[in-house]
N, C-alpha and C. Protein backbone atom coordinates (compact mmCIF):
# COMPACT_ATOMS: atom_id res chain seq x y z
N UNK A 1 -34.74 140.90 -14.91
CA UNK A 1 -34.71 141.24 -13.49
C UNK A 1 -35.25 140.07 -12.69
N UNK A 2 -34.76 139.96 -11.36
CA UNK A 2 -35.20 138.74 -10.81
C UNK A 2 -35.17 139.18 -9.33
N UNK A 3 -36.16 138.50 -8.68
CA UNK A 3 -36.82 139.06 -7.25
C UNK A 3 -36.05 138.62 -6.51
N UNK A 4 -35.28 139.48 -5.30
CA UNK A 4 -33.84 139.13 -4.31
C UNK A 4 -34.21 137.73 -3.98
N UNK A 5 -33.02 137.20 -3.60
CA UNK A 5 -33.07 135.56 -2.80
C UNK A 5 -33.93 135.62 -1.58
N UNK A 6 -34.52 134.25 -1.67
CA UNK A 6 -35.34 134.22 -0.27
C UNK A 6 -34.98 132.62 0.36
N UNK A 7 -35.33 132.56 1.26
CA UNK A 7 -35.23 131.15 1.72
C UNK A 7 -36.50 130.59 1.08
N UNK A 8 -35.75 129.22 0.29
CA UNK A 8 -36.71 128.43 0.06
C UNK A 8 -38.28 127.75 0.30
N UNK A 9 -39.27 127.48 0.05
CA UNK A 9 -40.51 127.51 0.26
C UNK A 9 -40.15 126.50 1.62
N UNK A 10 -39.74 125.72 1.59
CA UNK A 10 -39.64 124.25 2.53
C UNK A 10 -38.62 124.95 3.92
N UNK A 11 -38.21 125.85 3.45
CA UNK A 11 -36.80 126.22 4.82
C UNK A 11 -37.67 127.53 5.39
N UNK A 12 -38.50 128.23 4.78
CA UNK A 12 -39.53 129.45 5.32
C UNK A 12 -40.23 128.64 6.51
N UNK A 13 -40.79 129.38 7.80
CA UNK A 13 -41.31 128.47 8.44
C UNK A 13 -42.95 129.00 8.02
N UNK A 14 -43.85 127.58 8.50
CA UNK A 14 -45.14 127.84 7.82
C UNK A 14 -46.04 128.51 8.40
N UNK A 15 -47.10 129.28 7.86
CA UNK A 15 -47.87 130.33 8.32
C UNK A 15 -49.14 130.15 8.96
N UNK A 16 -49.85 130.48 8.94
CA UNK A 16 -50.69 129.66 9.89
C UNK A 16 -51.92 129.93 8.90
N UNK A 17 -52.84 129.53 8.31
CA UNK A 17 -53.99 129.61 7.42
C UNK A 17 -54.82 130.37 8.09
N UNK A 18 -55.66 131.23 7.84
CA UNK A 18 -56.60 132.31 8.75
C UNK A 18 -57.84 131.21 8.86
N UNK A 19 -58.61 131.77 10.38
CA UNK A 19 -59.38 130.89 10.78
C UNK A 19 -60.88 130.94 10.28
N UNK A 20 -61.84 130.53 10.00
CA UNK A 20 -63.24 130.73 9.79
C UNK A 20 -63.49 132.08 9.96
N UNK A 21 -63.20 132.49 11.47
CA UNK A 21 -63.79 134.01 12.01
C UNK A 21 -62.84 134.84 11.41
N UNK A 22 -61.60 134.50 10.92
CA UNK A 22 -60.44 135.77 9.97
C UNK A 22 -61.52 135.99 8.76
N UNK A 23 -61.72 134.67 8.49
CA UNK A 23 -62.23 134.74 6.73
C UNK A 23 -63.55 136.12 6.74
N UNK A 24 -64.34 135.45 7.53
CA UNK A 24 -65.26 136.19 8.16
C UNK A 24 -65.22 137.56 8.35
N UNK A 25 -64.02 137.87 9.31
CA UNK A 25 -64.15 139.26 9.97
C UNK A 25 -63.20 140.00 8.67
N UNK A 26 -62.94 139.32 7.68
CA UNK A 26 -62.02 140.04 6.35
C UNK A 26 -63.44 141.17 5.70
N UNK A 27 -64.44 140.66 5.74
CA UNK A 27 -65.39 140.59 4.46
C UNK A 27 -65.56 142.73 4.62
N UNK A 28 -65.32 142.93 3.38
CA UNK A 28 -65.47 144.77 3.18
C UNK A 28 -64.02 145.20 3.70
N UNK A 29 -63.19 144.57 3.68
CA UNK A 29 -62.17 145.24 3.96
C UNK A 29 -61.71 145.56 2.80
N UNK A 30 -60.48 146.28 3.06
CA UNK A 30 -59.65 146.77 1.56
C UNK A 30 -58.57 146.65 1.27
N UNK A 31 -57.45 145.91 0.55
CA UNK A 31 -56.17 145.39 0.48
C UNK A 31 -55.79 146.84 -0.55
N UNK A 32 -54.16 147.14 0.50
CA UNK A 32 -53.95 148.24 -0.50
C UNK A 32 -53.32 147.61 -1.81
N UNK A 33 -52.95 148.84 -3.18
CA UNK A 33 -52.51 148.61 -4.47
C UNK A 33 -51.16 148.20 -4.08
N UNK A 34 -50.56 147.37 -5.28
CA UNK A 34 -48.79 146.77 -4.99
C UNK A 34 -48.91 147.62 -6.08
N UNK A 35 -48.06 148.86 -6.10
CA UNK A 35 -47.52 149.89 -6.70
C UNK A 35 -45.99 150.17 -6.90
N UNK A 36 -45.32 150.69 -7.92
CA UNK A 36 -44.27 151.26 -7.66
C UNK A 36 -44.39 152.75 -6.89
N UNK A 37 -43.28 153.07 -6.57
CA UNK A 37 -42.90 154.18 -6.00
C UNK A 37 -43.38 155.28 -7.81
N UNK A 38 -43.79 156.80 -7.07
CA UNK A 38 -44.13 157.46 -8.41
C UNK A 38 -42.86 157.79 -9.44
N UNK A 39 -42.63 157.42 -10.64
CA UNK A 39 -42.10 157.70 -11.06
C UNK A 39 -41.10 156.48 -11.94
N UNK A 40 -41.26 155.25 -11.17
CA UNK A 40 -40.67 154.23 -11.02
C UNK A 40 -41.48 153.73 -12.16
N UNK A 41 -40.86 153.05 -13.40
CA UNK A 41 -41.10 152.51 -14.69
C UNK A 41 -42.33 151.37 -13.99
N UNK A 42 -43.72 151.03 -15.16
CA UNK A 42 -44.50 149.36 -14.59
C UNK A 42 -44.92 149.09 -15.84
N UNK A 43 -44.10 148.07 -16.14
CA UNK A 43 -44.46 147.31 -17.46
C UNK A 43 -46.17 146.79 -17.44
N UNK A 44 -46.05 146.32 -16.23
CA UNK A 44 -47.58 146.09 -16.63
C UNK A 44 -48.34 146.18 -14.89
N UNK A 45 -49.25 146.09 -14.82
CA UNK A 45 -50.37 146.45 -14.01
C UNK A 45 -51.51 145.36 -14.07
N UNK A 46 -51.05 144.28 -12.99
CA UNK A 46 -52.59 143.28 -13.04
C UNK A 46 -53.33 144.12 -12.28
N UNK A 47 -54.73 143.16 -12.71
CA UNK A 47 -56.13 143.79 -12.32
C UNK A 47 -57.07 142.81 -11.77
N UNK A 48 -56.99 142.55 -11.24
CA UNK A 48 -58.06 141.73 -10.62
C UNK A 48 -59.61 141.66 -10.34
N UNK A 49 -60.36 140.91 -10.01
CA UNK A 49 -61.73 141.50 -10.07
C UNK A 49 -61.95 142.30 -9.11
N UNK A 50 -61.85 141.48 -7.59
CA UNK A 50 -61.57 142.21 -6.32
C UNK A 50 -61.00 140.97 -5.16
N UNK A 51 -60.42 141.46 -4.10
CA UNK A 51 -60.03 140.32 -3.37
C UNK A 51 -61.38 139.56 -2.63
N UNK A 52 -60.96 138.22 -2.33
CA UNK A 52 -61.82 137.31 -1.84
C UNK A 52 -61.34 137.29 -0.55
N UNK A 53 -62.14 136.68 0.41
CA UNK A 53 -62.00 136.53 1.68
C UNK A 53 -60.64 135.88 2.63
N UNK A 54 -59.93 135.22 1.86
CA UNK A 54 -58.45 134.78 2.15
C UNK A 54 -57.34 135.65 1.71
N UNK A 55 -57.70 136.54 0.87
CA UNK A 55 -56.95 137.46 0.41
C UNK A 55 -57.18 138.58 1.71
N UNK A 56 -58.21 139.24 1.78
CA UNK A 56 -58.68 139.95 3.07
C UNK A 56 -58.23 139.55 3.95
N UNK A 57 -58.01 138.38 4.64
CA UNK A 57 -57.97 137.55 5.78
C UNK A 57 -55.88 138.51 5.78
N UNK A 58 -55.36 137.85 4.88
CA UNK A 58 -54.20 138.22 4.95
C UNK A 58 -53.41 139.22 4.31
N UNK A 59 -53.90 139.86 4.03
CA UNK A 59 -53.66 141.48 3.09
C UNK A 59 -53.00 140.88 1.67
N UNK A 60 -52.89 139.78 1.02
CA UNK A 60 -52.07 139.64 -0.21
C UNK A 60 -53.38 139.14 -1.29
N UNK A 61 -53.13 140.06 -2.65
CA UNK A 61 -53.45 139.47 -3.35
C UNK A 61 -53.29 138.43 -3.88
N UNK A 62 -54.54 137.54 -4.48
CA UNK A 62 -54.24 136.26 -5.22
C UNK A 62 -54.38 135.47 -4.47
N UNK A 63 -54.59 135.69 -2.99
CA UNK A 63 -53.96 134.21 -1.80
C UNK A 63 -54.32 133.36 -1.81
N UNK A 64 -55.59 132.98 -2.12
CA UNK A 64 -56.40 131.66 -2.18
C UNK A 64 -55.30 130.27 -2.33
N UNK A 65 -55.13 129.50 -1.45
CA UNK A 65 -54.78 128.22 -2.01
C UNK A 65 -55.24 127.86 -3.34
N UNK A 66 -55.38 127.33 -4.54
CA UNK A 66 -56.00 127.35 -5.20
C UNK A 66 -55.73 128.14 -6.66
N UNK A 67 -55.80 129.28 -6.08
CA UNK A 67 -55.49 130.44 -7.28
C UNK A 67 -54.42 130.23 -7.80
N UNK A 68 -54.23 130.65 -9.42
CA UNK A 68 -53.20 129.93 -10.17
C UNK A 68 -52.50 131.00 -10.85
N UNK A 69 -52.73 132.83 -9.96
CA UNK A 69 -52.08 133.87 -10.47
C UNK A 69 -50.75 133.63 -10.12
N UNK A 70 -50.12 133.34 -9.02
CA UNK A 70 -48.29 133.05 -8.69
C UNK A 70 -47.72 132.09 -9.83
N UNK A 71 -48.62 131.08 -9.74
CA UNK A 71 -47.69 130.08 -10.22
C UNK A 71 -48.04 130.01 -11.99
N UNK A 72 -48.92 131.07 -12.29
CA UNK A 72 -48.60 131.45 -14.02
C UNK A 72 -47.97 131.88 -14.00
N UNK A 73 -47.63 133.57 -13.06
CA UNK A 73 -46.90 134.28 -13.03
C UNK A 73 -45.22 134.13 -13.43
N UNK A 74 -44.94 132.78 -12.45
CA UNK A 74 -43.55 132.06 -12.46
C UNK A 74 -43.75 131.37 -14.22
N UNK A 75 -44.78 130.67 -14.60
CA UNK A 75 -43.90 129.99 -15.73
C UNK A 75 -43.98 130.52 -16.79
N UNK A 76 -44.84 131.70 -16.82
CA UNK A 76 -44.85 132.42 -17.73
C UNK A 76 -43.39 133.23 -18.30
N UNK A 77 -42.74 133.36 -17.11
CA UNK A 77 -41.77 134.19 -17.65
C UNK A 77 -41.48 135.61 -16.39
N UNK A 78 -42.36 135.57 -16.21
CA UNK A 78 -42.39 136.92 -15.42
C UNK A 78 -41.45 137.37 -14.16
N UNK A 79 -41.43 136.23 -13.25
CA UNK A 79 -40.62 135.72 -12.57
C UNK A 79 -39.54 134.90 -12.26
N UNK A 80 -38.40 134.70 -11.91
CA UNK A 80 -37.21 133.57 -12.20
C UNK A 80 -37.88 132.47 -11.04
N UNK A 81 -38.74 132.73 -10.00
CA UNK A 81 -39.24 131.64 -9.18
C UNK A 81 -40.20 131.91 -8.69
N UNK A 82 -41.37 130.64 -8.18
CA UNK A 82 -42.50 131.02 -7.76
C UNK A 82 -42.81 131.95 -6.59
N UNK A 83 -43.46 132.87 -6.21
CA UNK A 83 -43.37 133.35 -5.49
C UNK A 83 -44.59 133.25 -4.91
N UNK A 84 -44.31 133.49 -3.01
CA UNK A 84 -45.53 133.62 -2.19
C UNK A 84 -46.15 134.94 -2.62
N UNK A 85 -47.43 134.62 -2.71
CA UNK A 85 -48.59 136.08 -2.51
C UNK A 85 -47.67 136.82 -1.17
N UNK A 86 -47.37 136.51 0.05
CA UNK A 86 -46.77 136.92 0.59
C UNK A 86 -45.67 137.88 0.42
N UNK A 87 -45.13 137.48 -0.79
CA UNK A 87 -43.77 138.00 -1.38
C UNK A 87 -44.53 139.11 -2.55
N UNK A 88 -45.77 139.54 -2.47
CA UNK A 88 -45.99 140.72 -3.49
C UNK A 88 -45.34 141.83 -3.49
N UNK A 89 -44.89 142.53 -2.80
CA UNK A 89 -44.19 143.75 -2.67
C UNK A 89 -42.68 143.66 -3.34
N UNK A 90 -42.23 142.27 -3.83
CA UNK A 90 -40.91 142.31 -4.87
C UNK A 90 -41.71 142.60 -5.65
N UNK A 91 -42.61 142.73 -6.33
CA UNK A 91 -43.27 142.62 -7.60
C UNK A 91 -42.71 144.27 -8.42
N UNK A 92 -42.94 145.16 -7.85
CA UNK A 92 -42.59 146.48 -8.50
C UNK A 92 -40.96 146.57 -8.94
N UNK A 93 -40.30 145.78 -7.88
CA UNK A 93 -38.49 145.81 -8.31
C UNK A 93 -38.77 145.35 -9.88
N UNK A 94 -39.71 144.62 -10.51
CA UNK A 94 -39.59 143.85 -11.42
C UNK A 94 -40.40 144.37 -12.81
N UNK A 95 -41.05 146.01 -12.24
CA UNK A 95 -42.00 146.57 -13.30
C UNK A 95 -42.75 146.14 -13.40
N UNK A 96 -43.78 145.59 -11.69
CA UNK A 96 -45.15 144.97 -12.30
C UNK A 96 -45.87 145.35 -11.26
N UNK A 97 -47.10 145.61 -11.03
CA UNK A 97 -47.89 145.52 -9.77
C UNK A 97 -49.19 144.99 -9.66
N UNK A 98 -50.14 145.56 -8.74
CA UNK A 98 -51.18 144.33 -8.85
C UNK A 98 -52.58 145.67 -7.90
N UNK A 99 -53.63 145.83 -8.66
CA UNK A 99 -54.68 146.28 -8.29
C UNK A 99 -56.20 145.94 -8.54
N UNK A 100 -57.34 146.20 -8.12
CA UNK A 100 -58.51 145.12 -8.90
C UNK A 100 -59.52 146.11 -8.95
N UNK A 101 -60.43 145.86 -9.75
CA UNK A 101 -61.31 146.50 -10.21
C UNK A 101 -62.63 146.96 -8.96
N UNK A 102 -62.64 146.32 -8.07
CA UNK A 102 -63.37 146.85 -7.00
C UNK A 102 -62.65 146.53 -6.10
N UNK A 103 -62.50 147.19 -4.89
CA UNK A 103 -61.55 147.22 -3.83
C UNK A 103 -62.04 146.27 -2.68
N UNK A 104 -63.22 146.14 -2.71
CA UNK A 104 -64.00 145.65 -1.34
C UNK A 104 -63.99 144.31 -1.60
N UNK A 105 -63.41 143.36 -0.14
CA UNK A 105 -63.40 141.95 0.26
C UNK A 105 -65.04 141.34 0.18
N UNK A 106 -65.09 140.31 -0.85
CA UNK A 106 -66.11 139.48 -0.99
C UNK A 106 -65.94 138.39 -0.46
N UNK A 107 -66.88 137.44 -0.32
CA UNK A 107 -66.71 135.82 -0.56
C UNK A 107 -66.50 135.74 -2.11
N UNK A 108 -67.50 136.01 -2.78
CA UNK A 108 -67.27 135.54 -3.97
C UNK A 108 -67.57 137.12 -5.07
N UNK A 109 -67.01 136.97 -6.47
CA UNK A 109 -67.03 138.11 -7.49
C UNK A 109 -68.11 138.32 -7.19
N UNK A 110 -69.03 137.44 -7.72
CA UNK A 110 -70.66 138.11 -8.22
C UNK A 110 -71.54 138.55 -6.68
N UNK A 111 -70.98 138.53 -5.85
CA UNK A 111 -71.41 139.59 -4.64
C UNK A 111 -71.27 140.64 -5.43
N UNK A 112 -70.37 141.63 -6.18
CA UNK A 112 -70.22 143.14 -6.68
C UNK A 112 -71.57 143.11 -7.71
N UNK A 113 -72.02 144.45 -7.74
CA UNK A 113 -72.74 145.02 -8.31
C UNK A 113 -72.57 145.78 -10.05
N UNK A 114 -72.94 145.23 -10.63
CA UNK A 114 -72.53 146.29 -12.00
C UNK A 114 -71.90 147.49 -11.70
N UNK A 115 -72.59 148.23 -11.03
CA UNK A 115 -72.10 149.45 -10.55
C UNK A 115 -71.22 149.80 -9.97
N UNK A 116 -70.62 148.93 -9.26
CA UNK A 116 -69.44 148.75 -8.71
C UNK A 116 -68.54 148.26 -9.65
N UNK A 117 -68.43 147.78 -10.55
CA UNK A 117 -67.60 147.34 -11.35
C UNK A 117 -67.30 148.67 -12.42
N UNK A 118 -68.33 149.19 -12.73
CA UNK A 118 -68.61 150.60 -13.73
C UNK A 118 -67.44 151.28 -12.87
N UNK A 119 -67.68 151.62 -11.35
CA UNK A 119 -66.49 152.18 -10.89
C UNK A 119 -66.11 152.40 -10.52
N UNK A 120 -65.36 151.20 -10.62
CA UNK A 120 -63.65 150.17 -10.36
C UNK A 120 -63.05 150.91 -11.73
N UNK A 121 -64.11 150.61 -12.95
CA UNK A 121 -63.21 151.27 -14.84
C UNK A 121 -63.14 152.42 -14.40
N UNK A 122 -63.18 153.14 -13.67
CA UNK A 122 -62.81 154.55 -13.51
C UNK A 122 -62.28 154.83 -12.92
N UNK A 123 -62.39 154.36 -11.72
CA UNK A 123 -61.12 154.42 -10.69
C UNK A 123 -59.81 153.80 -11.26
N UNK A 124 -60.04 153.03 -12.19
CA UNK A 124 -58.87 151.83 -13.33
C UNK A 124 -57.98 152.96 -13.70
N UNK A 125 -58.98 153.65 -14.49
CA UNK A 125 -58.47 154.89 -15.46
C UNK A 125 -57.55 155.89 -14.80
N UNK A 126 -58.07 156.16 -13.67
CA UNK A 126 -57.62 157.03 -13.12
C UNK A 126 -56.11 157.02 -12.55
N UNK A 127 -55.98 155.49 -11.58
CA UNK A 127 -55.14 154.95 -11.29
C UNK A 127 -53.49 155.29 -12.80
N UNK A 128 -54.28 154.32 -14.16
CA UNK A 128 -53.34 154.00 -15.16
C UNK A 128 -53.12 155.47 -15.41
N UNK A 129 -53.64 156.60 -15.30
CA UNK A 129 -53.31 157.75 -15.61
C UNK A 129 -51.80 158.29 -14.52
N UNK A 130 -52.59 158.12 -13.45
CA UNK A 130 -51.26 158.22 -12.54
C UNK A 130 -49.91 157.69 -12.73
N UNK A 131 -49.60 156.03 -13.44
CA UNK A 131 -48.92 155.36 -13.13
C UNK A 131 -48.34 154.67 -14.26
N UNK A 132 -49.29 155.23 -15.23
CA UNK A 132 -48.68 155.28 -16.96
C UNK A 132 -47.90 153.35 -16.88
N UNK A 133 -48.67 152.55 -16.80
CA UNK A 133 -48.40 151.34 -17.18
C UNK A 133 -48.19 151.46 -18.74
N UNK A 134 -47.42 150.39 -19.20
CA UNK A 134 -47.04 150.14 -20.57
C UNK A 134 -48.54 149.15 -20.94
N UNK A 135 -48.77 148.19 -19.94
CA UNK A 135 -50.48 147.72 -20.07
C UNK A 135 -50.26 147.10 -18.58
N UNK A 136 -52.23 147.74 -19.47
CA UNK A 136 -53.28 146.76 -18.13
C UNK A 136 -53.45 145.68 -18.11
N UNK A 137 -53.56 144.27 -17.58
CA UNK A 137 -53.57 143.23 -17.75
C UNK A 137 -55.16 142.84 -16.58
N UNK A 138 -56.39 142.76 -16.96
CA UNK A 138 -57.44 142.86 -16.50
C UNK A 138 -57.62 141.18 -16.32
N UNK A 139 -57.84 140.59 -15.30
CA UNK A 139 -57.47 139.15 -15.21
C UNK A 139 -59.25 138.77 -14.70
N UNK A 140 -60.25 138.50 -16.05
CA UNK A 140 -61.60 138.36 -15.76
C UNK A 140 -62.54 139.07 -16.85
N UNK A 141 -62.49 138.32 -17.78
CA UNK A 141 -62.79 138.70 -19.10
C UNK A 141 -64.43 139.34 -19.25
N UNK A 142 -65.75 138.40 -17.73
CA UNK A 142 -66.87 138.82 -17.57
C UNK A 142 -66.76 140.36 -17.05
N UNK A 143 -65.64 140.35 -16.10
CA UNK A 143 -65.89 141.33 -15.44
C UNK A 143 -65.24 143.25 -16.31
N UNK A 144 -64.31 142.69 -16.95
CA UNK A 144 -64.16 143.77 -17.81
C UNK A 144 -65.03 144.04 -18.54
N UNK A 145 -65.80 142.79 -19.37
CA UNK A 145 -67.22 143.40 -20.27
C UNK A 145 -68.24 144.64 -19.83
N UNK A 146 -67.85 144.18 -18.20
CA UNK A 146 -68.96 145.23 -17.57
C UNK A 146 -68.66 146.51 -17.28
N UNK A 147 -67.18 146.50 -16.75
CA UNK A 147 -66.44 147.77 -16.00
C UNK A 147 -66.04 148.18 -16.75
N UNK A 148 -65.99 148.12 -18.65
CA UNK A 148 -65.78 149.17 -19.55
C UNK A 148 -66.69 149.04 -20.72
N UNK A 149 -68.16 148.53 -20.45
CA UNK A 149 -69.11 148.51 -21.34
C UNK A 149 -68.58 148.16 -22.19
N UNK A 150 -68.15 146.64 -22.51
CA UNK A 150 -67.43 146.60 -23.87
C UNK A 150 -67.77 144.68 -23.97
N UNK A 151 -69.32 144.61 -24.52
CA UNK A 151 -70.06 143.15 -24.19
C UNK A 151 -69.50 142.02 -24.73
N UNK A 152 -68.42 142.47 -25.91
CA UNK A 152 -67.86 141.79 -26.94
C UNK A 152 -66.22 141.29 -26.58
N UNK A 153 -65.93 141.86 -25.73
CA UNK A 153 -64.33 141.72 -25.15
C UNK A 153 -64.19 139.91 -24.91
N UNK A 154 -62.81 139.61 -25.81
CA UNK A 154 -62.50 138.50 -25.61
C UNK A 154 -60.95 138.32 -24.82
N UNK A 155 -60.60 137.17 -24.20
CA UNK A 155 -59.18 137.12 -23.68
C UNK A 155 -58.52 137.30 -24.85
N UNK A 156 -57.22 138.44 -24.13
CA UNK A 156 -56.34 138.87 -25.13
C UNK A 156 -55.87 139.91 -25.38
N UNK A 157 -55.37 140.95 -26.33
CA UNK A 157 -55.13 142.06 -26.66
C UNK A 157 -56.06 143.09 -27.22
N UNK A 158 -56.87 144.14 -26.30
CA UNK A 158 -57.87 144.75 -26.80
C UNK A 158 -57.25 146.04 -27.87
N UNK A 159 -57.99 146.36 -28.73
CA UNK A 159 -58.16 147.53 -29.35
C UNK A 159 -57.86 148.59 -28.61
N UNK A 160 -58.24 148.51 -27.78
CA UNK A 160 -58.83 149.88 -27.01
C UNK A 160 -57.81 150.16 -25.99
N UNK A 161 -57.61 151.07 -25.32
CA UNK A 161 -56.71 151.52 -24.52
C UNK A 161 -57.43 152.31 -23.19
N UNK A 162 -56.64 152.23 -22.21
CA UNK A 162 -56.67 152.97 -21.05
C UNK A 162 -56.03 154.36 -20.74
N UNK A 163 -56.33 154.90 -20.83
CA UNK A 163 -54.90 156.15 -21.67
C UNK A 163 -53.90 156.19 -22.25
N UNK A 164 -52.43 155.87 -21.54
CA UNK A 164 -51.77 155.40 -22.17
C UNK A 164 -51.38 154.04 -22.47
N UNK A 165 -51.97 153.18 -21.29
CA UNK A 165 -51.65 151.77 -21.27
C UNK A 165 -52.59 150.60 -22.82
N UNK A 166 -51.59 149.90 -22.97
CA UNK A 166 -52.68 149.07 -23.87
C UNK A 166 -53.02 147.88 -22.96
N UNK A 167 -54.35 147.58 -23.41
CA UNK A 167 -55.12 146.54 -22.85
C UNK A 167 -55.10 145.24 -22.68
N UNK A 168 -54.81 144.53 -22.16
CA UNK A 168 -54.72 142.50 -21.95
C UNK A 168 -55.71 142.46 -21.05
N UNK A 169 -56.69 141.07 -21.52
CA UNK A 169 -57.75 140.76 -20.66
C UNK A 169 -57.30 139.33 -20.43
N UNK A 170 -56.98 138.60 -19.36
CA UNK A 170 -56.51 137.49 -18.88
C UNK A 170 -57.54 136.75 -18.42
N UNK A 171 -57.32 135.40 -18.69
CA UNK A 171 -58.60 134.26 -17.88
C UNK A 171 -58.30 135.04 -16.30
N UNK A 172 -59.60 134.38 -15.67
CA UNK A 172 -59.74 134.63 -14.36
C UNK A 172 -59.09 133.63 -14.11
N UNK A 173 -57.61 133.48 -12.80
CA UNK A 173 -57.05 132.57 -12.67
C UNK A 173 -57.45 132.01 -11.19
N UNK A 174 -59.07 132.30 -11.18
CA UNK A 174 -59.30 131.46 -9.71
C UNK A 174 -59.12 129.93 -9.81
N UNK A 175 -59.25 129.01 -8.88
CA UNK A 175 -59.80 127.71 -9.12
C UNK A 175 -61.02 127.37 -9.51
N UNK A 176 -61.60 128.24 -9.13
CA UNK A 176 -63.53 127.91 -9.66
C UNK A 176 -63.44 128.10 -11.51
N UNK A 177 -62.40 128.60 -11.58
CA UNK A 177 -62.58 128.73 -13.45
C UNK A 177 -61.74 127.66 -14.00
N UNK A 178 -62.61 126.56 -14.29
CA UNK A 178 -62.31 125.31 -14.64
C UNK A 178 -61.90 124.61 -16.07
N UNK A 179 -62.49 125.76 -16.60
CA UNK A 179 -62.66 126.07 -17.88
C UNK A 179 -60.90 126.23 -18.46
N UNK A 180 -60.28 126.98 -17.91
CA UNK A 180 -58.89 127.52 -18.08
C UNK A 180 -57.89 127.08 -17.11
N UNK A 181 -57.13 125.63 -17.83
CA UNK A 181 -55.82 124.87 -16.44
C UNK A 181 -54.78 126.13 -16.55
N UNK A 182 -53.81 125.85 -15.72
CA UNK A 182 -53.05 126.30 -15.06
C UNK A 182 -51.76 126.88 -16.44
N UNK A 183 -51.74 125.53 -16.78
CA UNK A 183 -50.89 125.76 -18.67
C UNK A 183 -51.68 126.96 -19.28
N UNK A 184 -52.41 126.62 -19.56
CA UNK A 184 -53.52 127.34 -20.53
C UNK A 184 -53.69 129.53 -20.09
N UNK A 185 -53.51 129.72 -18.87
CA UNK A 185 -53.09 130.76 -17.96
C UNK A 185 -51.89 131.55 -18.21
N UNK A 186 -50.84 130.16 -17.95
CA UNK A 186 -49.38 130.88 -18.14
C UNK A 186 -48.97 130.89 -19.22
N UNK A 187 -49.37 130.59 -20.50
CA UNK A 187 -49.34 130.20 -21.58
C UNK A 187 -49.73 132.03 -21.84
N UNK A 188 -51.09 132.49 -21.90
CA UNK A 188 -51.50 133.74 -22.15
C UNK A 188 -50.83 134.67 -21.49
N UNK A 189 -50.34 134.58 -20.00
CA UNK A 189 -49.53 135.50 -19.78
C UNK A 189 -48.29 135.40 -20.29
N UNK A 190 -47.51 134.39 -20.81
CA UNK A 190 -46.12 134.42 -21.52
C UNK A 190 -46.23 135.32 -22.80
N UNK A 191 -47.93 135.34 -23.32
CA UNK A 191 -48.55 136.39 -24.18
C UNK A 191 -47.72 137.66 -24.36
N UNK A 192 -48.47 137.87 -23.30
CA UNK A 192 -47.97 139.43 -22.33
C UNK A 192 -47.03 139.71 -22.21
N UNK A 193 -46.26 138.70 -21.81
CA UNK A 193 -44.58 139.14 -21.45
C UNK A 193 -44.17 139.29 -22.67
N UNK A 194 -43.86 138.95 -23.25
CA UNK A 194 -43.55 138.71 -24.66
C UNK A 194 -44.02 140.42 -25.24
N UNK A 195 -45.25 140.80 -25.15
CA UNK A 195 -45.54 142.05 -25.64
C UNK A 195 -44.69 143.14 -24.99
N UNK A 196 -45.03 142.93 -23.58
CA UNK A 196 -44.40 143.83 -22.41
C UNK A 196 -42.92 144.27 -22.48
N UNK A 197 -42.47 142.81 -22.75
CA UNK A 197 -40.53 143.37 -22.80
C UNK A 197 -40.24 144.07 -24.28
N UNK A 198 -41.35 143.55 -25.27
CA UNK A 198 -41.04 144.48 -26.61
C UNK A 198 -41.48 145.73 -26.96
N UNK A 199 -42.38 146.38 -25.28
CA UNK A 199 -43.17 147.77 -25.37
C UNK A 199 -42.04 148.72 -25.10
């Protein structure tokens, strides 16, 4: 499946970057879930930790300049072309969507509280119950340790399950995680795909 034609990145006209006081006046807001319609097949279900302040600023997950969730997304497989955060709402035509483990606009992750992360895994649960993903794809390997008490969780394919969904824990694909290039990202999600189209 492949996300309708769009005008090219260079022929789109350009958007305007949100200002200091956007970034600002984002902070506690709440970006809704990129969901299918009920009923509508989702191979998989990213998860995010929670949106950051450029994400808030403009209602799309991932937005950060920087962030390297689109453009794994594309070479992984997932997509036939890169797509704008802008362009999230093709994402379900394609059996995929995108929700995060705490809802509320930060500057940064570790603003959230354990407790807040405890539950985000429940609200997780609740969600994958509704929406019967084939898997979760939890993109933040610290932050799942916490939001399903599980201290030992490595990137990858967990044991364990979400009801019906099985589990993928993905590098965090911010820029601050330096640790994990951009290859190294889409590489693990081609993981996934690979599992996903054979679920």
């Amino acid at each position: 499946m492949r996300p309708p034609d769009r005008p090219a990145k260079a022929d789109r006209p350009a958007k305007a970057r949100p200002t200091k006081a956007d970034l600002e006046a984002a902070r506690d807001r709440v970006i809704p879930d990129v969901l299918p319609p009920g009923g509508q097949a989702l191979r998989v279900l990213f998860c995010g930790i929670n949106p950051g302040l450029y994400s808030g600023a403009t209602g799309h997950h991932f937005a950060r300049p920087g962030n390297r969730f689109w453009p794994a997304l594309h070479r992984s497989g997932f997509t036939e072309r890169l797509l704008d955060p802008s362009e999230q709402d093709l994402l379900p035509g394609l059996g995929l969507g995108i929700t995060n483990l705490a809802r509320r606009v930060t500057a940064r992750a570790d603003e959230l509280t354990p407790a807040e992360l405890r539950e985000g895994g429940r609200r997780l649960a609740a969600l994958v119950e509704r929406h019967r993903p084939a898997y979760l794809a939890v993109a933040g390997v610290t932050a799942y340790r916490t939001a399903f008490g599980r201290p030992r969780a490595a990137i990858g394919p967990q044991e364990e399950t979400a009801g019906p969904a099985r589990i993928w824990v993905l590098p965090n694909p911010s820029g601050l995680n330096a640790s994990w290039t951009l290859d190294r990202i889409a590489a693990e999600l081609a993981r996934l795909r690979r599992a996903a189209d054979g679920a």
